[in-house]
Protein backbone atom coordinates (compact mmCIF):
# COMPACT_ATOMS: atom_id res chain seq x y z
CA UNK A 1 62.73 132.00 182.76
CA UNK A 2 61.48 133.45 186.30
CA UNK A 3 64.27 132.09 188.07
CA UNK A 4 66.77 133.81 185.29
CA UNK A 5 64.74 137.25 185.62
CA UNK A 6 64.52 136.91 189.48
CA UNK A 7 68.71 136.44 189.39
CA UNK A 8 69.05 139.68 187.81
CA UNK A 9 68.94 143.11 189.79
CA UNK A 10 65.91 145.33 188.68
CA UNK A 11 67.83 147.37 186.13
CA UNK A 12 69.50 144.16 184.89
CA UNK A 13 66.27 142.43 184.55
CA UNK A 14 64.82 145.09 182.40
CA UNK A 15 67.82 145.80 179.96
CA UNK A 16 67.75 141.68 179.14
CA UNK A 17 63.87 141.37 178.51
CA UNK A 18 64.42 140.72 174.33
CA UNK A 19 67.26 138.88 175.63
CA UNK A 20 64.94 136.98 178.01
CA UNK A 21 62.56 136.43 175.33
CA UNK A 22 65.11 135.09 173.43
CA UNK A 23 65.55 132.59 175.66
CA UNK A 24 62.83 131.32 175.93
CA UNK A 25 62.70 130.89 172.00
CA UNK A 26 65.78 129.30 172.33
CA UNK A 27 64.71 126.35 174.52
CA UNK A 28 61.07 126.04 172.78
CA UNK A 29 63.16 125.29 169.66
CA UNK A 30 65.75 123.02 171.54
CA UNK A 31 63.07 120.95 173.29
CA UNK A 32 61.99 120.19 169.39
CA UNK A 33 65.33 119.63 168.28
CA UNK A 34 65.87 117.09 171.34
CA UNK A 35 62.68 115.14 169.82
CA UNK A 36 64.34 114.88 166.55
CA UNK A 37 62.15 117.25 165.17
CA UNK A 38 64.19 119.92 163.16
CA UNK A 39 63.58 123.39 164.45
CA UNK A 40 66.03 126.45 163.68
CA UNK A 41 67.38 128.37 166.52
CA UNK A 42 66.26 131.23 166.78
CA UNK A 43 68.63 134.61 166.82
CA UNK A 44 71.57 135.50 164.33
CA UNK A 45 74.94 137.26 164.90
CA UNK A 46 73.32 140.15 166.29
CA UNK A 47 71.91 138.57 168.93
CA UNK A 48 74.99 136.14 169.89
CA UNK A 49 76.96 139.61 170.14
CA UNK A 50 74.19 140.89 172.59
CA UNK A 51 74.51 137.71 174.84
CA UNK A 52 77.95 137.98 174.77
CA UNK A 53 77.69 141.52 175.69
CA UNK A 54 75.25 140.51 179.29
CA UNK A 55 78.09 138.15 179.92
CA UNK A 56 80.78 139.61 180.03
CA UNK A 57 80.10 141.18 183.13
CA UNK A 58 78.83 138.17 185.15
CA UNK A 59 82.12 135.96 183.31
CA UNK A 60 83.92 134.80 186.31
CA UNK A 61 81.67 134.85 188.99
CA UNK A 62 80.62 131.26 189.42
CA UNK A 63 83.23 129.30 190.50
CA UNK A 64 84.51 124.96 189.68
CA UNK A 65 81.14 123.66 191.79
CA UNK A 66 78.73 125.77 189.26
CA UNK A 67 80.79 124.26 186.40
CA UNK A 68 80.96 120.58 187.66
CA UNK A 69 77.20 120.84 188.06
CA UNK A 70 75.98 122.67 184.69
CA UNK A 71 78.23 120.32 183.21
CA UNK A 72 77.27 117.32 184.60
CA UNK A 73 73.99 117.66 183.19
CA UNK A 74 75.93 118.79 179.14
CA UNK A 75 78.76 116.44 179.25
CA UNK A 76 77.24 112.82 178.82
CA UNK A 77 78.22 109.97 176.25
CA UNK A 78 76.37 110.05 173.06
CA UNK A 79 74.80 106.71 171.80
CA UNK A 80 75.94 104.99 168.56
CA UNK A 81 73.94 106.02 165.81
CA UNK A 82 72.15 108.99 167.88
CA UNK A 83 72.24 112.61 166.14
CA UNK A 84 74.95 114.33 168.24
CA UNK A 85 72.78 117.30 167.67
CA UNK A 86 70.00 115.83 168.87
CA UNK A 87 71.90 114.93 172.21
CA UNK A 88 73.49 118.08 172.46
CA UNK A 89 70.10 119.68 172.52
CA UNK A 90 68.84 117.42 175.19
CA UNK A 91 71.67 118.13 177.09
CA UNK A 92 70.53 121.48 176.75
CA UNK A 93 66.88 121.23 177.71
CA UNK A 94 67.76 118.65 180.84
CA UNK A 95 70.05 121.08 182.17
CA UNK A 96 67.52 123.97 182.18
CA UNK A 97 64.82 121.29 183.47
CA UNK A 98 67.10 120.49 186.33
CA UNK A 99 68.34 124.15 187.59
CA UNK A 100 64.78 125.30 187.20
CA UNK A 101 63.75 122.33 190.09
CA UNK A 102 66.84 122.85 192.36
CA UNK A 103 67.14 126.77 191.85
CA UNK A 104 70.74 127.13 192.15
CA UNK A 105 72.64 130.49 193.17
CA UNK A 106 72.96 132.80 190.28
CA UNK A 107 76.41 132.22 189.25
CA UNK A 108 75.34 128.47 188.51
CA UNK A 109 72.81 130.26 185.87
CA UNK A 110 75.49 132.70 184.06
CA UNK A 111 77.48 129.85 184.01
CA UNK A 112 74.79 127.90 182.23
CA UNK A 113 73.55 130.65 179.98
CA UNK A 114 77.61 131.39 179.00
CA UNK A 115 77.87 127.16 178.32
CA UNK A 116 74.50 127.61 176.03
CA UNK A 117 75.81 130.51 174.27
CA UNK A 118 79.00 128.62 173.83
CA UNK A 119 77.75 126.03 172.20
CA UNK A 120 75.19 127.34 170.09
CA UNK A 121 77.82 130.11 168.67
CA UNK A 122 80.02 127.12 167.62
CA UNK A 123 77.19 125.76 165.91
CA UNK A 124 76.18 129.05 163.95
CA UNK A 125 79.93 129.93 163.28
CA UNK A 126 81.14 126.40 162.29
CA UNK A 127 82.97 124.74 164.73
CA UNK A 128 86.60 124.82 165.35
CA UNK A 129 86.43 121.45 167.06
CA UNK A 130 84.21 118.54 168.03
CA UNK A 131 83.49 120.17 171.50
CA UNK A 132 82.31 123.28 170.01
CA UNK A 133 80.10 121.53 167.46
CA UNK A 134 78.73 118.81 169.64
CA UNK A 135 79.86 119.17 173.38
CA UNK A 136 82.46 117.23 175.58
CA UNK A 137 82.17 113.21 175.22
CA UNK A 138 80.70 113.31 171.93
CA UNK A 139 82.02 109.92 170.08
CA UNK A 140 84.20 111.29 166.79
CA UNK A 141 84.60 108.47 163.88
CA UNK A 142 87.29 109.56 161.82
């Protein structure tokens, strides 16, 4: 969370404080959910509408190396018989784990908080596909 606020200009960092909070909410209740311990997320429409309002403006501004490395951490292989939910939420938690040790640039964060949102609004709206439900690699049995 410090390295997110610290990323943001002053006036940036106080506008996103309930946002920030949120946050960390967020990946308290993923970390369960990556133990197989059911845990709802928390935040509704409202607040997917707010993050998607801080976006916007940042949208863009990481480039393919920011990508290749948030996703590197989302994109892995789920096991036979594992909870895709369950790995999708580890994915999650590993990801924030890993850019809080290495402290990226900022644009690797917005890039990792717009992947987040991404996925948890497919969740919450009912996903269009398996990549919004689940993220990229997940194993589909039809």
């Amino acid at each position: 969370m410090a390295l997110v606020r610290g990323a943001l200009s002053p006036r940036r960092a106080r506008a996103a404080g309930p946002l920030l909070d949120l946050l960390a909410r967020r990946l308290a209740a993923l970390a369960e959910v990556a133990r197989g311990r059911p845990c709802p997320l928390p935040g509704g429409a409202a607040e997917r509408a707010r993050w998607r309002r801080f976006l916007r403006p940042l949208e863009g501004t990481w480039h393919d190396g920011d990508e290749n490395l948030v996703r590197g951490f989302l994109d892995r292989w789920g096991l036979p018989g594992q909870d895709p939910g369950v790995s999708a939420a580890r994915g999650l938690v590993d990801a924030a784990e890993a850019l809080a040790r290495i402290e990226p640039r900022p644009e690797t964060l917005w890039f990792y908080l717009w992947e987040m949102e991404s996925l948890l609004s497919g969740r919450a709206t009912g996903p269009r596909t398996p990549r919004e439900q689940w993220g990229a690699r997940a194993r589909i049995r039809a």
